[in-house]
N, C-alpha and C. Protein backbone atom coordinates (compact mmCIF):
# COMPACT_ATOMS: atom_id res chain seq x y z
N UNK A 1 134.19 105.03 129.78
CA UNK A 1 135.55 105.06 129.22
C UNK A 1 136.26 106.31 129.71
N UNK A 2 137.35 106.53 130.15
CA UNK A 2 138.14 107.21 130.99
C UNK A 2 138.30 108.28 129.95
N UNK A 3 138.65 109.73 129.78
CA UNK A 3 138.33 110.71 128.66
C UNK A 3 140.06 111.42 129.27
N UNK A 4 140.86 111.24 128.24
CA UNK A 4 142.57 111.79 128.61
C UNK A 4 142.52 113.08 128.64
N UNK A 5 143.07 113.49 129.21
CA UNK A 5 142.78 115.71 129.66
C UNK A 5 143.81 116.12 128.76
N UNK A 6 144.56 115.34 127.77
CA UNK A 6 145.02 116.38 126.50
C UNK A 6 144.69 115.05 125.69
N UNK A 7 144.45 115.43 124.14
CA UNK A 7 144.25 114.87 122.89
C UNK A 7 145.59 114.76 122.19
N UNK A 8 146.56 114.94 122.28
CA UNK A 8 147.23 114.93 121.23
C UNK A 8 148.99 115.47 121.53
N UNK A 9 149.75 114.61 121.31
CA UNK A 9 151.13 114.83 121.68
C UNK A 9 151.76 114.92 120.58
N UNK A 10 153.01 115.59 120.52
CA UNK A 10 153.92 116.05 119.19
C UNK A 10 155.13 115.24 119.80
N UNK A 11 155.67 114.49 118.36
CA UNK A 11 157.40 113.55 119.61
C UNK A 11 157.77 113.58 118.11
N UNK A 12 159.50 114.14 118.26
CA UNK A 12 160.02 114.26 117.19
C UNK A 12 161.16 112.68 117.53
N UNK A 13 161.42 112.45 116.11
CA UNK A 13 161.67 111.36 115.96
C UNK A 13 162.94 111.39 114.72
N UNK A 14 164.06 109.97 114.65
CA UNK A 14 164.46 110.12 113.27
C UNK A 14 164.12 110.01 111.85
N UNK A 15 162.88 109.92 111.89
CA UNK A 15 162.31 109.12 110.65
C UNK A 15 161.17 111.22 110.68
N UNK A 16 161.04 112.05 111.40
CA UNK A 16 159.95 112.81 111.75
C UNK A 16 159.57 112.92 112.86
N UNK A 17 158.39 113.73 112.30
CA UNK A 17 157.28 114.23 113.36
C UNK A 17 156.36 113.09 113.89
N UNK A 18 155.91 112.83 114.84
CA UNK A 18 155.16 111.39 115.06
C UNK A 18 153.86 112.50 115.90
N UNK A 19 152.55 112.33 115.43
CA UNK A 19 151.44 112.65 116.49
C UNK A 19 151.06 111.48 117.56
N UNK A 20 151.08 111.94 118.68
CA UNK A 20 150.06 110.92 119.46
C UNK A 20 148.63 111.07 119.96
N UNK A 21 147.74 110.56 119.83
CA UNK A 21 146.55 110.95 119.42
C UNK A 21 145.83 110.15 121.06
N UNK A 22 146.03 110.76 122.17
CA UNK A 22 145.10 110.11 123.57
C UNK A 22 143.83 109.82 123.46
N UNK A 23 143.37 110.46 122.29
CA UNK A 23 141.90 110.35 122.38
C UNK A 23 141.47 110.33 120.59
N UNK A 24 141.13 109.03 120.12
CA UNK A 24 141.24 109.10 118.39
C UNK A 24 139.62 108.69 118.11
N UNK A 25 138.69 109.34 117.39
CA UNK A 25 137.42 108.96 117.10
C UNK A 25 137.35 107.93 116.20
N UNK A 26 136.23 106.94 115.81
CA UNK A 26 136.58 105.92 114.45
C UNK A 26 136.38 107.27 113.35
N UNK A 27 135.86 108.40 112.98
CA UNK A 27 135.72 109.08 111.70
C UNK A 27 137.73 109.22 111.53
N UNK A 28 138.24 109.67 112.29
CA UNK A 28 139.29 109.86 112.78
C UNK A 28 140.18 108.84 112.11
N UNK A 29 140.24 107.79 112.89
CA UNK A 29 141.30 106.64 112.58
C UNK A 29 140.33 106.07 111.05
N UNK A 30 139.71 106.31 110.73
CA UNK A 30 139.38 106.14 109.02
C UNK A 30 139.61 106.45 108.51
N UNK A 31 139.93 107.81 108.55
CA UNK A 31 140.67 108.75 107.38
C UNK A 31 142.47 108.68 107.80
N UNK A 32 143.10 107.37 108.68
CA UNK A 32 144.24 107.27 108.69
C UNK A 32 144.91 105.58 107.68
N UNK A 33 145.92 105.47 107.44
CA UNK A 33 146.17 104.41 107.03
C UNK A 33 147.10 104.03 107.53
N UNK A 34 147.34 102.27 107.79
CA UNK A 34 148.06 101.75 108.27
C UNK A 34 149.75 101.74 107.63
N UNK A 35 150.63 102.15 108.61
CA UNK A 35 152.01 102.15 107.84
C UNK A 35 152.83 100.63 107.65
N UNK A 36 153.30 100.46 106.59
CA UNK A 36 153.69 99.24 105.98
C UNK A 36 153.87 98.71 106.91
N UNK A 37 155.11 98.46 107.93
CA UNK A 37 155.47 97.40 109.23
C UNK A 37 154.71 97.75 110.27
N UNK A 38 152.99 98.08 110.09
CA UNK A 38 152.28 97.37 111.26
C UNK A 38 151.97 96.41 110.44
N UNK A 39 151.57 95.51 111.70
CA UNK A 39 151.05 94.03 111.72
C UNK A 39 151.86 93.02 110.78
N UNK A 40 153.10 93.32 110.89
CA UNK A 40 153.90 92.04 110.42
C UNK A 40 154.45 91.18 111.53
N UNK A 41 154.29 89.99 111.65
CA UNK A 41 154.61 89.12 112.63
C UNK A 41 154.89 87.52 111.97
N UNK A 42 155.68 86.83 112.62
CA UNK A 42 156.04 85.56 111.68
C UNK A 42 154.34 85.13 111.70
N UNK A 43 154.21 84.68 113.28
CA UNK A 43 153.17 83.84 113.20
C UNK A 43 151.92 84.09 113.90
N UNK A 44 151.84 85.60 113.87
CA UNK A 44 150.38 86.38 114.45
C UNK A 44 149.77 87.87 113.94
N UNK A 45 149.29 87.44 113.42
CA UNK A 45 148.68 89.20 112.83
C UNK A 45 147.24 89.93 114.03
N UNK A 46 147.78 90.78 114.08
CA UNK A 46 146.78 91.75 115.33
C UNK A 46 146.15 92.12 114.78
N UNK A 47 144.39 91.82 115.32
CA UNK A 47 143.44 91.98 114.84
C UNK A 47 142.81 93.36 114.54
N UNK A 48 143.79 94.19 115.14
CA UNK A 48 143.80 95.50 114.75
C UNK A 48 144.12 96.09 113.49
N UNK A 49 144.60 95.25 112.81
CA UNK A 49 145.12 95.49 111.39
C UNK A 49 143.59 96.10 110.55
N UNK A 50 142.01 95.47 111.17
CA UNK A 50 140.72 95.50 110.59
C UNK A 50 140.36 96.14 111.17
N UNK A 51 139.97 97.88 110.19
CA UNK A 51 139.14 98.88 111.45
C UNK A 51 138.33 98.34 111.22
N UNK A 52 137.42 97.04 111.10
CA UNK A 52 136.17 97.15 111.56
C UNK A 52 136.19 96.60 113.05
N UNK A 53 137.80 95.73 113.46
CA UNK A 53 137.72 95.71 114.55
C UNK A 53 137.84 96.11 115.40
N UNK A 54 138.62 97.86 115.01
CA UNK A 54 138.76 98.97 115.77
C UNK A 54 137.10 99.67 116.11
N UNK A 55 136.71 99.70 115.04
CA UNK A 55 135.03 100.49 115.51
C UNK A 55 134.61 98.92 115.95
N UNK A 56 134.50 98.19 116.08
CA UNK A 56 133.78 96.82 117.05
C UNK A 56 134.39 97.44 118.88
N UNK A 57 135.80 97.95 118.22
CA UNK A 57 136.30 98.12 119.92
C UNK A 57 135.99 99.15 120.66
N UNK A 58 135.38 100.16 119.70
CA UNK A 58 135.27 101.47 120.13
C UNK A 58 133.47 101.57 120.42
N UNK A 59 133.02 100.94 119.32
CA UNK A 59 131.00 101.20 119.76
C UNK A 59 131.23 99.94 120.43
N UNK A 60 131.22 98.44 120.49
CA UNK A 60 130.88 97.74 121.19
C UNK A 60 131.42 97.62 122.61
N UNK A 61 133.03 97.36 122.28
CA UNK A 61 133.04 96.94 123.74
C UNK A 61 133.68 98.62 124.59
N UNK A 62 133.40 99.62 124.24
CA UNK A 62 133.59 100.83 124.81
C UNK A 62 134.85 101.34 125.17
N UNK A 63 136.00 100.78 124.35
CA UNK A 63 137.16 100.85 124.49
C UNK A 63 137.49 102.18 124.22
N UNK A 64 138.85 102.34 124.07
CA UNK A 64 139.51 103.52 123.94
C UNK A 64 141.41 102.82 122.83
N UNK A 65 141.29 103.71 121.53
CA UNK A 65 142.90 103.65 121.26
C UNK A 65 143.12 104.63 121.03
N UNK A 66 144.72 104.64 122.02
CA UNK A 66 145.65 105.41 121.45
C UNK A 66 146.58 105.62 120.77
N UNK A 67 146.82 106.50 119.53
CA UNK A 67 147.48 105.97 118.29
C UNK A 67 148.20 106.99 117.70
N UNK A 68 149.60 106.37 117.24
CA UNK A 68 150.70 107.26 116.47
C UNK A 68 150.28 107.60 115.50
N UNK A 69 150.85 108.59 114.60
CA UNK A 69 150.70 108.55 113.41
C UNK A 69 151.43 109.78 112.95
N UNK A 70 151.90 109.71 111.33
CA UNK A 70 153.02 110.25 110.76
C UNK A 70 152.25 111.80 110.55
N UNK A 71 152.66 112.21 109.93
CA UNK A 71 151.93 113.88 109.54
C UNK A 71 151.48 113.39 108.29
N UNK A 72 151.91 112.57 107.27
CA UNK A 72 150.98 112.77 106.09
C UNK A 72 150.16 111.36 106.51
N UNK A 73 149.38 111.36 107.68
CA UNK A 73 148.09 110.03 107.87
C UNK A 73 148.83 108.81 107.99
N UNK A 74 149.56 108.11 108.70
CA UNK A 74 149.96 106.40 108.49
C UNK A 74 150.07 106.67 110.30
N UNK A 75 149.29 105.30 110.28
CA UNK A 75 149.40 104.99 111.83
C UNK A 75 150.72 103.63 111.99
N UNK A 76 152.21 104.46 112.62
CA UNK A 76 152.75 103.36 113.01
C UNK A 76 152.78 103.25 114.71
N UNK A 77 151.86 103.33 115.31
CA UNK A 77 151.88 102.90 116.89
C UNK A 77 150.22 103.13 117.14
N UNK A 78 150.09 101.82 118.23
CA UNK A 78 148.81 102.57 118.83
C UNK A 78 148.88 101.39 120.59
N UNK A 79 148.03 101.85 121.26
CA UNK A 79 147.45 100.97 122.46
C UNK A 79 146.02 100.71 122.52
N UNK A 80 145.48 99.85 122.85
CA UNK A 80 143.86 99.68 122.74
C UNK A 80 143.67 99.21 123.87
N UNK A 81 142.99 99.96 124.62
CA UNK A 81 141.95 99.33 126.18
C UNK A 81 140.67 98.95 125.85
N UNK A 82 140.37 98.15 126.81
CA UNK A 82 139.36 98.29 126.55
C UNK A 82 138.35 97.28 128.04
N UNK A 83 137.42 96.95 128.26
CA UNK A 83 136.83 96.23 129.83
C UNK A 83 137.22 94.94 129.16
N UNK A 84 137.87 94.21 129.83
CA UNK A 84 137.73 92.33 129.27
C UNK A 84 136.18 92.16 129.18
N UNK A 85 136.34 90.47 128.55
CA UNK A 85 134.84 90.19 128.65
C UNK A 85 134.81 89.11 129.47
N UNK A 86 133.39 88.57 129.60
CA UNK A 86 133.38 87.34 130.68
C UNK A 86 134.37 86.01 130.26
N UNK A 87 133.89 85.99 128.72
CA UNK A 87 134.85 84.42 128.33
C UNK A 87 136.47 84.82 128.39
N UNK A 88 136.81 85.63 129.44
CA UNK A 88 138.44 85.81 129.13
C UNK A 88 138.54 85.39 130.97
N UNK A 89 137.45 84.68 131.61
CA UNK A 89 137.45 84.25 133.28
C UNK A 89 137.36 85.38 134.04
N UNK A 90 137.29 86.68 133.86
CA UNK A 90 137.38 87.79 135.28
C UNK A 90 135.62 87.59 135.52
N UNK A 91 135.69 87.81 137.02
CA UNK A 91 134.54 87.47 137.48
C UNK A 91 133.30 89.01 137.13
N UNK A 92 132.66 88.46 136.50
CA UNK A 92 131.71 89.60 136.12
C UNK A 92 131.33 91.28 136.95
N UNK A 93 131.43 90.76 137.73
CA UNK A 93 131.31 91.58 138.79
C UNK A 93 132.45 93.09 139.20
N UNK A 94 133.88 91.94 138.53
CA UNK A 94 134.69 92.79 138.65
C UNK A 94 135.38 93.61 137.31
N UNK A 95 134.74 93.35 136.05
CA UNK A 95 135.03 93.20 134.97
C UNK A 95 134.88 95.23 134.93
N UNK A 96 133.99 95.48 135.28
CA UNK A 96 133.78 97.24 135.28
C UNK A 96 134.89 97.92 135.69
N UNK A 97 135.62 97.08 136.81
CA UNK A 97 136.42 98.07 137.57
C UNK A 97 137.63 97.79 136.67
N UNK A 98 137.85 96.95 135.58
CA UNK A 98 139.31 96.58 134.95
C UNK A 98 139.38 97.18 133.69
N UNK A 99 140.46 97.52 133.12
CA UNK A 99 140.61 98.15 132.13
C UNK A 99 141.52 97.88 131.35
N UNK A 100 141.59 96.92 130.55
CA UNK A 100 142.79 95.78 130.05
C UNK A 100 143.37 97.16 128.43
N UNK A 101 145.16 96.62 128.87
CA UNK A 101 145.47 97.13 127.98
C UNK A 101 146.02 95.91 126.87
N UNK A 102 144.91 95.59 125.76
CA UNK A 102 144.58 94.44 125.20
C UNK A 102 145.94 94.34 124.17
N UNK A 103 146.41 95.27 123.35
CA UNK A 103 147.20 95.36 122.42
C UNK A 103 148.06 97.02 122.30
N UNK A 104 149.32 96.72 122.14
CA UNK A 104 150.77 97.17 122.08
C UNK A 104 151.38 96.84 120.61
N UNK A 105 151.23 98.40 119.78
CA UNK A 105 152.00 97.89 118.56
C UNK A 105 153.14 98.70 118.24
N UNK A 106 153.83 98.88 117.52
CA UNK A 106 155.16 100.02 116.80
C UNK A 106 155.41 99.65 115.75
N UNK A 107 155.04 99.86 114.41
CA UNK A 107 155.83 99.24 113.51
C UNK A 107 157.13 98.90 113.32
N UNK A 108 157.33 97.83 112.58
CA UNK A 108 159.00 97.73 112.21
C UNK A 108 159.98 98.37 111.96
N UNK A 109 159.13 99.39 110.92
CA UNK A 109 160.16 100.63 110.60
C UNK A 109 160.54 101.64 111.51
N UNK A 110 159.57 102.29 112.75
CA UNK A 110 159.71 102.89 113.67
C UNK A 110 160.18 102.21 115.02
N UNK A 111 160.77 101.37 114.92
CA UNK A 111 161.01 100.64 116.20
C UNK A 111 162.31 101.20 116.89
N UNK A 112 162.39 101.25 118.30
CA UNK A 112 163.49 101.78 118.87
C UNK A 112 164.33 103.06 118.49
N UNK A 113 162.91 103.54 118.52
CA UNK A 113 162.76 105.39 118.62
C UNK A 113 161.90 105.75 120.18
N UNK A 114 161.99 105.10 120.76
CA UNK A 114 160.60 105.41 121.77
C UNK A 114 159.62 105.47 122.03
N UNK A 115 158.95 105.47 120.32
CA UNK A 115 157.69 105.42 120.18
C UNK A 115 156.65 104.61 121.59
N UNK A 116 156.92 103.41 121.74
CA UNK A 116 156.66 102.93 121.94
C UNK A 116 155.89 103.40 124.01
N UNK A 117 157.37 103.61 124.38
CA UNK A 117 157.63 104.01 125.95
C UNK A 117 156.57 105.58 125.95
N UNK A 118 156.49 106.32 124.65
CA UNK A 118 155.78 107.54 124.27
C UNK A 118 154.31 107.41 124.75
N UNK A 119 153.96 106.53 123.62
CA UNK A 119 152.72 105.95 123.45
C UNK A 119 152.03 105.23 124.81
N UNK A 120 152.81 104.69 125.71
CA UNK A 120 151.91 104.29 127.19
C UNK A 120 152.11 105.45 127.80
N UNK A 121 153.14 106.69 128.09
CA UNK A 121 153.11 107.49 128.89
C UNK A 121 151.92 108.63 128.58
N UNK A 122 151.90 108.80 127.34
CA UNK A 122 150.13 109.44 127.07
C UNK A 122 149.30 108.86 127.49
N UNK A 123 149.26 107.56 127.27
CA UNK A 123 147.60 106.46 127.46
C UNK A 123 147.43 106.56 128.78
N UNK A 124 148.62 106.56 129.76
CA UNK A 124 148.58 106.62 131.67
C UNK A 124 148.83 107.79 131.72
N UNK A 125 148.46 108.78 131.37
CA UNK A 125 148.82 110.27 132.22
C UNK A 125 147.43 110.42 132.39
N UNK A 126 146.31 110.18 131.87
CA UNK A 126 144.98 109.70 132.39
C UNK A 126 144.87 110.03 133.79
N UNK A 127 144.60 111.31 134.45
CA UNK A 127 144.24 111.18 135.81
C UNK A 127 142.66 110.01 136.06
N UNK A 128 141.96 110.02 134.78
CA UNK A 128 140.43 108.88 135.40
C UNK A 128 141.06 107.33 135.32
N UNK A 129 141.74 106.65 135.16
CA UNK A 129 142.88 105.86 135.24
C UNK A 129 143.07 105.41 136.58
N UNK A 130 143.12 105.97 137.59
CA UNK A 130 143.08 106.06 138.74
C UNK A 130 141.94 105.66 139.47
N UNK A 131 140.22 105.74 138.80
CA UNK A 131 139.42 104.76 139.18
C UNK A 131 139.23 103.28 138.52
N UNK A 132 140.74 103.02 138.41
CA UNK A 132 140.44 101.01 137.82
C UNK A 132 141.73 100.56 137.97
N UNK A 133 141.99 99.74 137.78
CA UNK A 133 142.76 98.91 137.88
C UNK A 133 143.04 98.29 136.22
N UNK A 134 144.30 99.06 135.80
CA UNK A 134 144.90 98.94 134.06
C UNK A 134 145.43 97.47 134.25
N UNK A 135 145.11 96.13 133.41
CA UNK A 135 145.85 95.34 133.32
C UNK A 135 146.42 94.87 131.92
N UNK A 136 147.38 94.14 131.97
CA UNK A 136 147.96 93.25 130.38
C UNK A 136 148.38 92.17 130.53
N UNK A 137 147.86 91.32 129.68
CA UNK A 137 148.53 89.90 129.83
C UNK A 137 149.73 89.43 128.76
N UNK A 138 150.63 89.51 128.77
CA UNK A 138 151.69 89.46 127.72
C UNK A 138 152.05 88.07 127.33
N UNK A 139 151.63 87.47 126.18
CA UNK A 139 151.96 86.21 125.38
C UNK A 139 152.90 85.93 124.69
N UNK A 140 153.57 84.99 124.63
CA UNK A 140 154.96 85.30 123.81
C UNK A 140 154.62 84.84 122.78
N UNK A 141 153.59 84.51 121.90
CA UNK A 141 153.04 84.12 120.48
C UNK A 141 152.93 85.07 119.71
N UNK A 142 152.23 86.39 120.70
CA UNK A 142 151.91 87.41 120.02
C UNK A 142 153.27 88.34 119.49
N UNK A 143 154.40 88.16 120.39
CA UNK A 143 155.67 89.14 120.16
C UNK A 143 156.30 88.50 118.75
N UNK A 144 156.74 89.74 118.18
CA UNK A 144 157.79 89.70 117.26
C UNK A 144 159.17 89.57 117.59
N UNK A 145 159.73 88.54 117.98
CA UNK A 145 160.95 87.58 118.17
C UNK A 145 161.86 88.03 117.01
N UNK A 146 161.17 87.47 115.90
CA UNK A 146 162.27 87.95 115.09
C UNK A 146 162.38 88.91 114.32
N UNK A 147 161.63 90.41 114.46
CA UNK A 147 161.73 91.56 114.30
C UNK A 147 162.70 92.01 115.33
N UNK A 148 162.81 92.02 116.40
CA UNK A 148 163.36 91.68 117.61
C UNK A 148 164.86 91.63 117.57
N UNK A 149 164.77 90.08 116.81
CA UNK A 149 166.00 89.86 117.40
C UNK A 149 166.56 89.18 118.84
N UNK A 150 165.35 88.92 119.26
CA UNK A 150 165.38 88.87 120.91
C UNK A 150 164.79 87.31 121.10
N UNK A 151 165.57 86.68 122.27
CA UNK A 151 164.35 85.25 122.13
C UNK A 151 163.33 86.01 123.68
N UNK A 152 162.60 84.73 123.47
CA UNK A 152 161.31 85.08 124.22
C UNK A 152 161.58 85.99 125.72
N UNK A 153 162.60 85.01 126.34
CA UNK A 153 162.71 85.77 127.70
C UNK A 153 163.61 87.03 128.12
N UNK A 154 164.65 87.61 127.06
CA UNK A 154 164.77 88.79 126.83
C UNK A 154 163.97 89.72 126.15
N UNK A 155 163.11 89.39 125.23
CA UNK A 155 161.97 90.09 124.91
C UNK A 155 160.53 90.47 126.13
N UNK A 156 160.58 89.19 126.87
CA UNK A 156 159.84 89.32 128.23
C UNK A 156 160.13 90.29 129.33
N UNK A 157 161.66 90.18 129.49
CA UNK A 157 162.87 91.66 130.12
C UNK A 157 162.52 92.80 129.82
N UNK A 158 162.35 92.95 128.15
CA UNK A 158 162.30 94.24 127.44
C UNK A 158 160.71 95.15 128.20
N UNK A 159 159.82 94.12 127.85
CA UNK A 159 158.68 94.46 127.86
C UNK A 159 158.42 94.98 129.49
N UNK A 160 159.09 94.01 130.01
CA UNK A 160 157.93 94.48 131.81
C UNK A 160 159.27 95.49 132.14
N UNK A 161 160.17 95.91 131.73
CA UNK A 161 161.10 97.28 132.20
C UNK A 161 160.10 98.45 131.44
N UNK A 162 159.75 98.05 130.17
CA UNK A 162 159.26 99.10 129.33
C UNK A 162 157.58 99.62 130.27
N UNK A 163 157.02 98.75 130.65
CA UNK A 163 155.56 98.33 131.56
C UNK A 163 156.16 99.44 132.75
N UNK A 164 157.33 98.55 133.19
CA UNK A 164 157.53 99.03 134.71
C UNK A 164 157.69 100.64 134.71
N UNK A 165 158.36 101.06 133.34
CA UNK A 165 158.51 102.85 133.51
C UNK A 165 157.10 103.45 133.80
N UNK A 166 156.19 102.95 133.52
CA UNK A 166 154.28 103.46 134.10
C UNK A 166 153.70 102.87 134.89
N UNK A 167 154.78 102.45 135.94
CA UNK A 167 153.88 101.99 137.13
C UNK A 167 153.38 100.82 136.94
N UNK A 168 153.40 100.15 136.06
CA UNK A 168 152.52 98.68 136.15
C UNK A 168 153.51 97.73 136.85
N UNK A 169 152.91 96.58 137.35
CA UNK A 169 154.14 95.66 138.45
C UNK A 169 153.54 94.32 137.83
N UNK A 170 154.19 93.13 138.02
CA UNK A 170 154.21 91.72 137.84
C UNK A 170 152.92 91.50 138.58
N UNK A 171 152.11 90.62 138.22
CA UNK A 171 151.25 89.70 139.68
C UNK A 171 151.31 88.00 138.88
N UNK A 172 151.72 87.86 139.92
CA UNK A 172 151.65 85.97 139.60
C UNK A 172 150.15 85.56 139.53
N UNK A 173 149.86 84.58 138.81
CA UNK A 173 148.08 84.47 138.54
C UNK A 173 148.09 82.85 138.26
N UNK A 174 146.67 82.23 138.46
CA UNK A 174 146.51 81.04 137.88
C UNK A 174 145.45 80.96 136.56
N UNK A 175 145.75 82.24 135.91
CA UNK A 175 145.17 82.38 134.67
C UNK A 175 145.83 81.50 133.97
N UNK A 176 144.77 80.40 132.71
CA UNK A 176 145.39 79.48 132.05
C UNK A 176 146.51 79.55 130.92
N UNK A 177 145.59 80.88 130.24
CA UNK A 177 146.83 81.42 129.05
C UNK A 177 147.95 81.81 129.81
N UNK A 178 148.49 82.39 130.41
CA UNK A 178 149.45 83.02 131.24
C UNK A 178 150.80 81.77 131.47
N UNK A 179 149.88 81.02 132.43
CA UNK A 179 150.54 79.85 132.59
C UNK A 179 151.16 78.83 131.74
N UNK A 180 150.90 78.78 130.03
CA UNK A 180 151.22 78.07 128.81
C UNK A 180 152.59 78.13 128.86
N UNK A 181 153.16 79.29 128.86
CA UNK A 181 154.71 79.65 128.74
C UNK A 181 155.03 80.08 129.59
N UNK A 182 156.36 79.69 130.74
CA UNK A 182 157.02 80.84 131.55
C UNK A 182 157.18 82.30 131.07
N UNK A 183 157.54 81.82 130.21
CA UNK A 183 157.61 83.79 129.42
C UNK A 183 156.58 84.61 129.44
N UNK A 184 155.50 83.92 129.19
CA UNK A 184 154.43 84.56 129.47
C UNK A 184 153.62 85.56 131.18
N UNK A 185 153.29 86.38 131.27
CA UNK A 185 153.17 87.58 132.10
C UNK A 185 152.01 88.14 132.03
N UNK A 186 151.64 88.54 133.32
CA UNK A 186 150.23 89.77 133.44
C UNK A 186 150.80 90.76 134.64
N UNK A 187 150.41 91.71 134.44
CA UNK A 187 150.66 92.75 134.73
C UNK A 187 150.01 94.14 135.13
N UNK A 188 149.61 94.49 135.94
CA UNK A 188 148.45 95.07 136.40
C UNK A 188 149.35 96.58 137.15
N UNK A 189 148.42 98.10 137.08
CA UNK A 189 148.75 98.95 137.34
C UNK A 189 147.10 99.36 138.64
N UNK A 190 147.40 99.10 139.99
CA UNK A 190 146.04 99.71 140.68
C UNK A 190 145.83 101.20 141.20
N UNK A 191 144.68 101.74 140.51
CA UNK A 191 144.38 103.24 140.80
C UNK A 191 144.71 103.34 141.80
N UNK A 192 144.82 105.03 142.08
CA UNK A 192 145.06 104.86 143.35
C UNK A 192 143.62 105.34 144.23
N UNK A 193 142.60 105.79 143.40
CA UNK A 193 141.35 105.56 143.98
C UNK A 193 140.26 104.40 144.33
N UNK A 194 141.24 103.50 144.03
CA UNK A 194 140.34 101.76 144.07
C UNK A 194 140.45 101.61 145.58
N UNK A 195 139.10 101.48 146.09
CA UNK A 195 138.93 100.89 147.29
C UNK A 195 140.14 99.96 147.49
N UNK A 196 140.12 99.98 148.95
CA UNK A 196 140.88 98.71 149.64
C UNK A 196 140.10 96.99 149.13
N UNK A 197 139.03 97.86 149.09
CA UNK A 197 137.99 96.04 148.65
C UNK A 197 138.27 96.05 147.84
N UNK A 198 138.03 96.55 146.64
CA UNK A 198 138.17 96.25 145.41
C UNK A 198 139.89 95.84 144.91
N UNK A 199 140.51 96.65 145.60
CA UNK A 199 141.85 95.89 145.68
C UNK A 199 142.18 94.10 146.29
N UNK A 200 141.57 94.06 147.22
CA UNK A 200 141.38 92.90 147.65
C UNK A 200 141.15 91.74 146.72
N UNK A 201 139.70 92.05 146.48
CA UNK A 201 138.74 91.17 145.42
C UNK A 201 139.63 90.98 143.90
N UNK A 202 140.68 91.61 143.38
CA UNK A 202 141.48 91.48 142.43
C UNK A 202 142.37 90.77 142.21
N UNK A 203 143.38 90.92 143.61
CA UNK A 203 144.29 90.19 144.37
C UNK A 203 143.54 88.57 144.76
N UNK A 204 142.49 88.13 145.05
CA UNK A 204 141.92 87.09 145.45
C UNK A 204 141.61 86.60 144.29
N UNK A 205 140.73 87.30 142.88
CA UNK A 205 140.75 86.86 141.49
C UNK A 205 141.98 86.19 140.85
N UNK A 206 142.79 86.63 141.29
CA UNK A 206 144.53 86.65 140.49
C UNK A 206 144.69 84.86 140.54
N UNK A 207 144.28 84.22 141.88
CA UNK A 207 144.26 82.73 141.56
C UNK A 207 143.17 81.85 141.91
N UNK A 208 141.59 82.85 141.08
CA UNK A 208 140.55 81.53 141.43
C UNK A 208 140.44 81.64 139.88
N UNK A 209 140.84 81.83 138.73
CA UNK A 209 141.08 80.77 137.46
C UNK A 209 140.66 79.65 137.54
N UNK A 210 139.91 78.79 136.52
CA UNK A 210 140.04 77.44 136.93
C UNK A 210 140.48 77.09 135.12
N UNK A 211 141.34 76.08 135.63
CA UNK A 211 141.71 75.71 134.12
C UNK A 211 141.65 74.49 133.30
């Protein structure tokens, strides 16, 4: 798991002080609590809402989150990486070198303060970042539309401008989820220490999906 060369960012805000936390332990995010408008969504709640699925993400699958939070303890932002697994189709082989950025939150109440644009520019200032290849697959089930305000494909706008300020770019794929909705998107950022092969072999993954 890639280890961020600072822990901890200060971003003043209208609501306060917001910490950003590059590097958060589970003792850590236990002794934090969730702030009211995370995980409200019409019709999807993020499984992040359950630290037990945060410590599942952190001892099992060796992930890493990075996470807002107020000065008196309430987490309203975080990002979670972490390696995909095999049942998500990346070919095993290449699954080490990827580093999926699985989930993107801001609460309701903090929304369109920056938080958000904050919170990836810590998670990618990561110089070890640079040995993998960061990807995201963006679903329009999972977005809050009508927190928003936004329908799907201006919310799709929002998101890959917000992506695009850290370097991540579009790749067209014959991944099956992806393909459900036009709106739907993946999005990949390549180190710049990734072999030419391993660049290759990613680019050639992008459409042997089978669906």
């Amino acid at each position: 798991m890639p280890a961020n060369a600072y822990k901890q960012v200060e971003y003043r805000t209208p609501r306060g002080l917001i910490r950003i936390n590059a590097e958060s332990s589970w003792e850590f995010i236990n002794s934090l609590d969730f702030e009211e408008g995370i995980g409200v969504f019409p019709h999807y709640r993020s499984m992040l809402w359950d630290k037990k699925y945060i410590l599942r993400l952190l001892d099992e699958y060796k992930g890493r989150i990075v996470i807002a939070h107020t000065e008196d303890g309430k987490i309203v932002g975080y990002i979670a990486f972490s390696h995909p697994i095999p049942l998500e189709g990346w070919p095993t082989e290449l699954i080490p070198l990827l580093y999926e950025m699985g989930s993107i939150e801001v609460s309701r109440n903090y929304r369109r303060m920056g938080i958000a644009k904050k919170l990836l520019e810590v998670s990618m200032a990561d110089d070890a970042l640079n040995d993998y290849i960061v990807i995201l697959s963006g679903f329009s089930w999972h977005w809050d539309l009508e927190g928003a305000a936004l329908s799907k494909h201006e919310y799709r706008k929002m998101l890959m401008g917000l992506f695009a300020s850290v370097d991540l770019r579009h790749y067209y794929t014959s991944e099956p989820n992806v393909l459900m909705d036009a709106a739907n998107m993946l999005m990949a950022k390549v180190g710049n220490r990734v072999s030419k092969e391993d660049h290759d072999r990613f680019l050639e993954t992008l459409f042997s999906f089978k669906r």
